[in-house]
PDB file of N, CA and C in Angstrom:
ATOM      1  N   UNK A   1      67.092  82.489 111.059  1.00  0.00           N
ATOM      2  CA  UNK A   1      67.562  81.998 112.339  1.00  0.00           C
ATOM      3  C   UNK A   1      67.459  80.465 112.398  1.00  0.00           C
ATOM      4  N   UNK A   2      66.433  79.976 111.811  1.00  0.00           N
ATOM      5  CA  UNK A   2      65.976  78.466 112.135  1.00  0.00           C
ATOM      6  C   UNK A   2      67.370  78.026 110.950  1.00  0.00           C
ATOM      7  N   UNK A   3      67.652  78.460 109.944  1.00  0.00           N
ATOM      8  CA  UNK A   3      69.071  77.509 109.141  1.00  0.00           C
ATOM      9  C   UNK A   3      69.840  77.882 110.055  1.00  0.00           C
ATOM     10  N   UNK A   4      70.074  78.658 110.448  1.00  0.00           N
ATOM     11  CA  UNK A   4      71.574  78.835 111.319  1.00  0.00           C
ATOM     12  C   UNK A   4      71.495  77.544 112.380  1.00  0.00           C
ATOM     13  N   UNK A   5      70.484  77.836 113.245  1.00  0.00           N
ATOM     14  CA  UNK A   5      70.314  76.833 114.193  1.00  0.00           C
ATOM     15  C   UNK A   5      70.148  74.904 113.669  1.00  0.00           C
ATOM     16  N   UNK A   6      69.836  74.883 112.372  1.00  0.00           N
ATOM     17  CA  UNK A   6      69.972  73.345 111.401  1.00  0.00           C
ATOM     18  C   UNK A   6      71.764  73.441 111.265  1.00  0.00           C
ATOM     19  N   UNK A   7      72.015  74.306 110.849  1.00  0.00           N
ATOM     20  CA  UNK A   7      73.367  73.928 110.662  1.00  0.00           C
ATOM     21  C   UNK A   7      74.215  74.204 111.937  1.00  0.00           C
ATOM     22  N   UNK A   8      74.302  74.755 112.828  1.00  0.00           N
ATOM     23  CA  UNK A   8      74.825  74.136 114.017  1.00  0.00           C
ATOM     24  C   UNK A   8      74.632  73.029 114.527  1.00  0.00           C
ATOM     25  N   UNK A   9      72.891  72.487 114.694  1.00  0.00           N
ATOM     26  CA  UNK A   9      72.983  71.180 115.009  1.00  0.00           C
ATOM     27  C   UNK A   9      73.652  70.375 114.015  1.00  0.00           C
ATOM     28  N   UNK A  10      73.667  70.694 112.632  1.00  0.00           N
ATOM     29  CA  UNK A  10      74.340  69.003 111.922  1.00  0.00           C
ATOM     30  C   UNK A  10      75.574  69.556 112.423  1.00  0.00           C
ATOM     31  N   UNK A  11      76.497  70.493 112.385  1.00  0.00           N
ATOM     32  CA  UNK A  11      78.289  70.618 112.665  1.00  0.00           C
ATOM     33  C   UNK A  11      78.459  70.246 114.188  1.00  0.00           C
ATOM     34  N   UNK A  12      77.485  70.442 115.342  1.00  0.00           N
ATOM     35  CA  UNK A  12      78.024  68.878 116.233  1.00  0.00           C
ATOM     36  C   UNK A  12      77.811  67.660 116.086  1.00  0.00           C
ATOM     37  N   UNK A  13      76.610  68.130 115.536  1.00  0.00           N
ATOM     38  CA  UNK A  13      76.462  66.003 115.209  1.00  0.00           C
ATOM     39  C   UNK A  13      77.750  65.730 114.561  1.00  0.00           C
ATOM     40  N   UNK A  14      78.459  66.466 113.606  1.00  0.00           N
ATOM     41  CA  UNK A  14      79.739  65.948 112.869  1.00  0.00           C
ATOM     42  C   UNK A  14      81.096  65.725 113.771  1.00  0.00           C
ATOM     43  N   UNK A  15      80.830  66.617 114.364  1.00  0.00           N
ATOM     44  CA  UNK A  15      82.008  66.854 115.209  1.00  0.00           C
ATOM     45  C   UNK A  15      81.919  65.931 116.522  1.00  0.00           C
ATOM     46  N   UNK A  16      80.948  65.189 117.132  1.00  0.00           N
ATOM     47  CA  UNK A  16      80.148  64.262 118.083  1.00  0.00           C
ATOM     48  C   UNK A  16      81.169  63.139 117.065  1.00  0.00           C
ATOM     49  N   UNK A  17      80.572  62.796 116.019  1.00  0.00           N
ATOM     50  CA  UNK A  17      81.123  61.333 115.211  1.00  0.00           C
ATOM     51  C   UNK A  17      81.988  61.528 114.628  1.00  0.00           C
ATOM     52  N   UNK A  18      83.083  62.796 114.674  1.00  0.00           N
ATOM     53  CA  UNK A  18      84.738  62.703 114.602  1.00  0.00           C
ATOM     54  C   UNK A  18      85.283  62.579 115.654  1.00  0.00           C
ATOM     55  N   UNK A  19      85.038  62.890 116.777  1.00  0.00           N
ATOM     56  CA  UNK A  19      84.933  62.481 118.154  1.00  0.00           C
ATOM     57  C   UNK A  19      85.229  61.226 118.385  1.00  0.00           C
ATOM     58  N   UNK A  20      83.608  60.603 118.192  1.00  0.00           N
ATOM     59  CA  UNK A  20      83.725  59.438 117.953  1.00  0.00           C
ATOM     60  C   UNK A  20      85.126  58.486 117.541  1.00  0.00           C
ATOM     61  N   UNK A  21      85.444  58.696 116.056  1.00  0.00           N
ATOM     62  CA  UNK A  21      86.130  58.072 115.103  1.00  0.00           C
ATOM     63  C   UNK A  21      87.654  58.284 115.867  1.00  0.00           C
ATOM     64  N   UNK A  22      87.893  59.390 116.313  1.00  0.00           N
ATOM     65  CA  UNK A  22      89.317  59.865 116.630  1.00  0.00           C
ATOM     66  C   UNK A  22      89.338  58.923 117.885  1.00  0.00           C
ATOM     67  N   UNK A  23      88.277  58.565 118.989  1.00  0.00           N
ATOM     68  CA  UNK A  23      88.197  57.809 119.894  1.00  0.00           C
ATOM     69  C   UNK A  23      89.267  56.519 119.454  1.00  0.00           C
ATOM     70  N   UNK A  24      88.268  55.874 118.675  1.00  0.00           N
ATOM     71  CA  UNK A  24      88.436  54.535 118.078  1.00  0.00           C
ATOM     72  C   UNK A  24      89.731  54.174 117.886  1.00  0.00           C
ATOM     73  N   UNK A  25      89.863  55.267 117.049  1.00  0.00           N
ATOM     74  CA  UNK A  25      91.556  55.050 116.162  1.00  0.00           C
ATOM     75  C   UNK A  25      92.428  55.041 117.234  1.00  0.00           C
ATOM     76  N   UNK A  26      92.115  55.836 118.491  1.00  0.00           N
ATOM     77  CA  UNK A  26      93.500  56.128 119.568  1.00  0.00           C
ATOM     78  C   UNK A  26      93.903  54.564 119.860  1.00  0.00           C
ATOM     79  N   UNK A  27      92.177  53.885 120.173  1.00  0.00           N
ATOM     80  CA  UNK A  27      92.481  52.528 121.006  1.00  0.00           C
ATOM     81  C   UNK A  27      93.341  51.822 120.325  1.00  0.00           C
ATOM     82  N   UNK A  28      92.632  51.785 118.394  1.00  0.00           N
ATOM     83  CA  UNK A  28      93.324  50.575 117.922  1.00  0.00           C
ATOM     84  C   UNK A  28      95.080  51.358 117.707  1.00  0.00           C
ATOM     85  N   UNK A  29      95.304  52.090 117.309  1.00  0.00           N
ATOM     86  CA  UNK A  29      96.712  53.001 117.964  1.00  0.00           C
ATOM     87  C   UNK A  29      97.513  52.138 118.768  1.00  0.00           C
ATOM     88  N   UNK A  30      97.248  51.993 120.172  1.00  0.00           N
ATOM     89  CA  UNK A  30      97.699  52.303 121.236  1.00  0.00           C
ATOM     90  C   UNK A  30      97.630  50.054 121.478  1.00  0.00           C
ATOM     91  N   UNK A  31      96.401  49.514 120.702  1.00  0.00           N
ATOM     92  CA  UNK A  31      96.807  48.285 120.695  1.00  0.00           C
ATOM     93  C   UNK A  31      97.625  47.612 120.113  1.00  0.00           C
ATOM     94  N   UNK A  32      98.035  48.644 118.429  1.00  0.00           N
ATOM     95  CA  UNK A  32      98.314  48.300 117.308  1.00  0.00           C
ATOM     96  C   UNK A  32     100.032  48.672 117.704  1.00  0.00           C
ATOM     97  N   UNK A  33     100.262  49.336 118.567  1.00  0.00           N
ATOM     98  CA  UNK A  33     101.221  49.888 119.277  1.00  0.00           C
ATOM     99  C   UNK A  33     102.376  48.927 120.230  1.00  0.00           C
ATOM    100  N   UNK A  34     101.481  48.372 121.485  1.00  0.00           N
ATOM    101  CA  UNK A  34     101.670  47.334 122.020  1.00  0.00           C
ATOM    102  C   UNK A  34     101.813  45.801 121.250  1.00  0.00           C
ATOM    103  N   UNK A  35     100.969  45.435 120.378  1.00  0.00           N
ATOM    104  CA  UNK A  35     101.430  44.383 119.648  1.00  0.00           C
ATOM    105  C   UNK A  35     102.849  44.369 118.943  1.00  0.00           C
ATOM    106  N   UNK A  36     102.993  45.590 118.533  1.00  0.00           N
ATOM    107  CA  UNK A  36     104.272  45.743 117.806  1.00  0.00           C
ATOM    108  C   UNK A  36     105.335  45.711 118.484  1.00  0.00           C
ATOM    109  N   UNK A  37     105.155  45.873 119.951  1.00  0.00           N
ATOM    110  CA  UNK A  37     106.752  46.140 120.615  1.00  0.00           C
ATOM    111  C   UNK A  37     106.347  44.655 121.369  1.00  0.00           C
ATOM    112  N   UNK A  38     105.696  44.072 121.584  1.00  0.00           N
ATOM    113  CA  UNK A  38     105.745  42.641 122.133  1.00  0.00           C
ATOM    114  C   UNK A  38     106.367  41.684 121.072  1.00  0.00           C
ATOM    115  N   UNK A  39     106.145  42.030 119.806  1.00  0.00           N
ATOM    116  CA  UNK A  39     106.762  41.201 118.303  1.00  0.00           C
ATOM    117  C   UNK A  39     108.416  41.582 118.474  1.00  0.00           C
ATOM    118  N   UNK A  40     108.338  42.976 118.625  1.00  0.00           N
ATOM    119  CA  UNK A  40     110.339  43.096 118.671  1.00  0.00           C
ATOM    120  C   UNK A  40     110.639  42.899 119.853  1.00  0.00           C
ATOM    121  N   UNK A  41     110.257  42.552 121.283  1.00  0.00           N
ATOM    122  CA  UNK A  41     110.714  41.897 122.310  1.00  0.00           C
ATOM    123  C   UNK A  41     110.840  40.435 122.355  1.00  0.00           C
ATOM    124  N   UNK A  42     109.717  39.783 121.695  1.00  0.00           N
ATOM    125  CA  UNK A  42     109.806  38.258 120.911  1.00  0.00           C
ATOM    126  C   UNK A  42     111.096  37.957 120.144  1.00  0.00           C
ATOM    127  N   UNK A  43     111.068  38.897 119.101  1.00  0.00           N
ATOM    128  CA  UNK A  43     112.327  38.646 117.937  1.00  0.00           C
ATOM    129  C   UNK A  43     113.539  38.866 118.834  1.00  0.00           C
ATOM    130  N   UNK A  44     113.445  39.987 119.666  1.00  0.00           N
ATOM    131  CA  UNK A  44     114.946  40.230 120.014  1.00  0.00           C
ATOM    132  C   UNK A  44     115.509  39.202 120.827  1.00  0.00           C
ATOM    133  N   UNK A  45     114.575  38.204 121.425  1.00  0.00           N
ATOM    134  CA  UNK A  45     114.687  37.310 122.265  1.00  0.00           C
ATOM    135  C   UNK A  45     115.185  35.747 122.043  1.00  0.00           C
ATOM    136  N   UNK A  46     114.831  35.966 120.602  1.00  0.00           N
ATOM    137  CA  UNK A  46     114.631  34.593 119.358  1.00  0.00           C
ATOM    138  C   UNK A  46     116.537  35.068 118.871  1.00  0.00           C
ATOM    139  N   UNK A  47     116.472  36.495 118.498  1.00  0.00           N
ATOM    140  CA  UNK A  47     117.964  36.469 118.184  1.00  0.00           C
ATOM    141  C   UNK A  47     118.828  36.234 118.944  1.00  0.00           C
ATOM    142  N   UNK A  48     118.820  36.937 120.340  1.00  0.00           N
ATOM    143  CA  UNK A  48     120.054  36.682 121.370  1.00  0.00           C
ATOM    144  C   UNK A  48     120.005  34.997 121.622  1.00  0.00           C
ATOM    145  N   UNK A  49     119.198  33.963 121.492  1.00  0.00           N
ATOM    146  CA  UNK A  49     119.354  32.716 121.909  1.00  0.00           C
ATOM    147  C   UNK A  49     119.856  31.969 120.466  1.00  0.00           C
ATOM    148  N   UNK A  50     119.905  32.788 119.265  1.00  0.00           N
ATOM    149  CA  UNK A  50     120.684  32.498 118.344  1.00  0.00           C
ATOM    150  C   UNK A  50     119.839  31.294 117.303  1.00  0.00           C
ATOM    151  N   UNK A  51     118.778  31.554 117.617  1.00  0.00           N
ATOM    152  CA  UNK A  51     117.531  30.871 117.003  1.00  0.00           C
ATOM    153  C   UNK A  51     116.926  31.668 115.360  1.00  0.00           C
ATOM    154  N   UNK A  52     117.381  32.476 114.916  1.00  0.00           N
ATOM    155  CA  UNK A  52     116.978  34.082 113.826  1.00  0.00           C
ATOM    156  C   UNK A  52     117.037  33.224 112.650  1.00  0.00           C
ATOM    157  N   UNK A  53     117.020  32.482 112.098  1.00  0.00           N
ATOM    158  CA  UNK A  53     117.091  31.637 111.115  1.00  0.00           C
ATOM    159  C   UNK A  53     116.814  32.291 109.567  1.00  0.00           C
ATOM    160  N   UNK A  54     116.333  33.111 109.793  1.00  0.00           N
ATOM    161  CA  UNK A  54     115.650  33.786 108.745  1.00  0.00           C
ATOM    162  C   UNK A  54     116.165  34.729 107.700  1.00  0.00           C
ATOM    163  N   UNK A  55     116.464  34.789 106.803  1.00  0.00           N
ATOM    164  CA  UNK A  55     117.300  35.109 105.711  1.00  0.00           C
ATOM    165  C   UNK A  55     116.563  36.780 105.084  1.00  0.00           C
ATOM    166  N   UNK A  56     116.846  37.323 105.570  1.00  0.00           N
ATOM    167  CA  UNK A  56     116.661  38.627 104.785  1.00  0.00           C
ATOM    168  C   UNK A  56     117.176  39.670 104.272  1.00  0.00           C
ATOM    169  N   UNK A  57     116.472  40.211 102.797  1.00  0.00           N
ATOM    170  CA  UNK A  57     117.291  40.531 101.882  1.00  0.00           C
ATOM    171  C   UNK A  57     118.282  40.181 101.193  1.00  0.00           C
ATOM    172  N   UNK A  58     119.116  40.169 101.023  1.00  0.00           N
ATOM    173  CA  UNK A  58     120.773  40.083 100.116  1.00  0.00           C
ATOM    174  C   UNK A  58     121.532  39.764 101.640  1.00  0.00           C
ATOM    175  N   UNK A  59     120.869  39.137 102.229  1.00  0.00           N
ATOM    176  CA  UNK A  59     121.734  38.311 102.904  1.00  0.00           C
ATOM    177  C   UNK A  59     122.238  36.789 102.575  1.00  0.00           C
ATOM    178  N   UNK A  60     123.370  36.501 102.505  1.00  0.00           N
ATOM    179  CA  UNK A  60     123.845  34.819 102.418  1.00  0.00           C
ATOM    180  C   UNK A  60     123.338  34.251 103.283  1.00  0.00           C
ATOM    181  N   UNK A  61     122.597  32.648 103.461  1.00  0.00           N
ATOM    182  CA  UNK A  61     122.880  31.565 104.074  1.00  0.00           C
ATOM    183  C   UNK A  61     123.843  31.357 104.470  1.00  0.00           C
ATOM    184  N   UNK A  62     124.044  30.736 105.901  1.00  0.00           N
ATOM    185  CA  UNK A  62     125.321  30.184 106.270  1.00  0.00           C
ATOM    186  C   UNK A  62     125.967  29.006 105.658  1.00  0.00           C
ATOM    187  N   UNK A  63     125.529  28.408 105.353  1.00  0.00           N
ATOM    188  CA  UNK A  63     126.359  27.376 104.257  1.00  0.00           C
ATOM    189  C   UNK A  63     126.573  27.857 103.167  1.00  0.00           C
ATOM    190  N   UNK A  64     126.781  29.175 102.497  1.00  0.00           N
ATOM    191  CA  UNK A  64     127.409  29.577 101.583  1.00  0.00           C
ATOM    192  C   UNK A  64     129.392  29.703 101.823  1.00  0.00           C
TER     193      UNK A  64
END
């Protein structure tokens, strides 16, 4: 009886600090989330004023 009752307590303690961890990850998620759509509201903002300067991929320069 007393292992049964050791190993229930360690499988919440585990499950307490996946808890934990799954916490964490939502926030940085959900910040990592918001940063990203403030960057393509930036860019999209930089393109429509015709400012995009930036050459990517197998794209030509305009003075080609």
């Amino acid at each position: 009886m007393n292992a049964l009752e050791e190993q229930i307590a360690h499988l919440t303690r585990a499950v307490e600090d996946l808890s934990d961890v799954v916490t964490r990850q939502e926030r940085e998620i959900s910040l990592l989330t918001r940063r990203a759509q403030l960057l393509m509201e930036r860019e999209a903002e930089r393109e429509a004023q015709g400012g995009g300067g930036v050459v990517v991929g197998d794209e030509r320069p305009p003075h080609y």
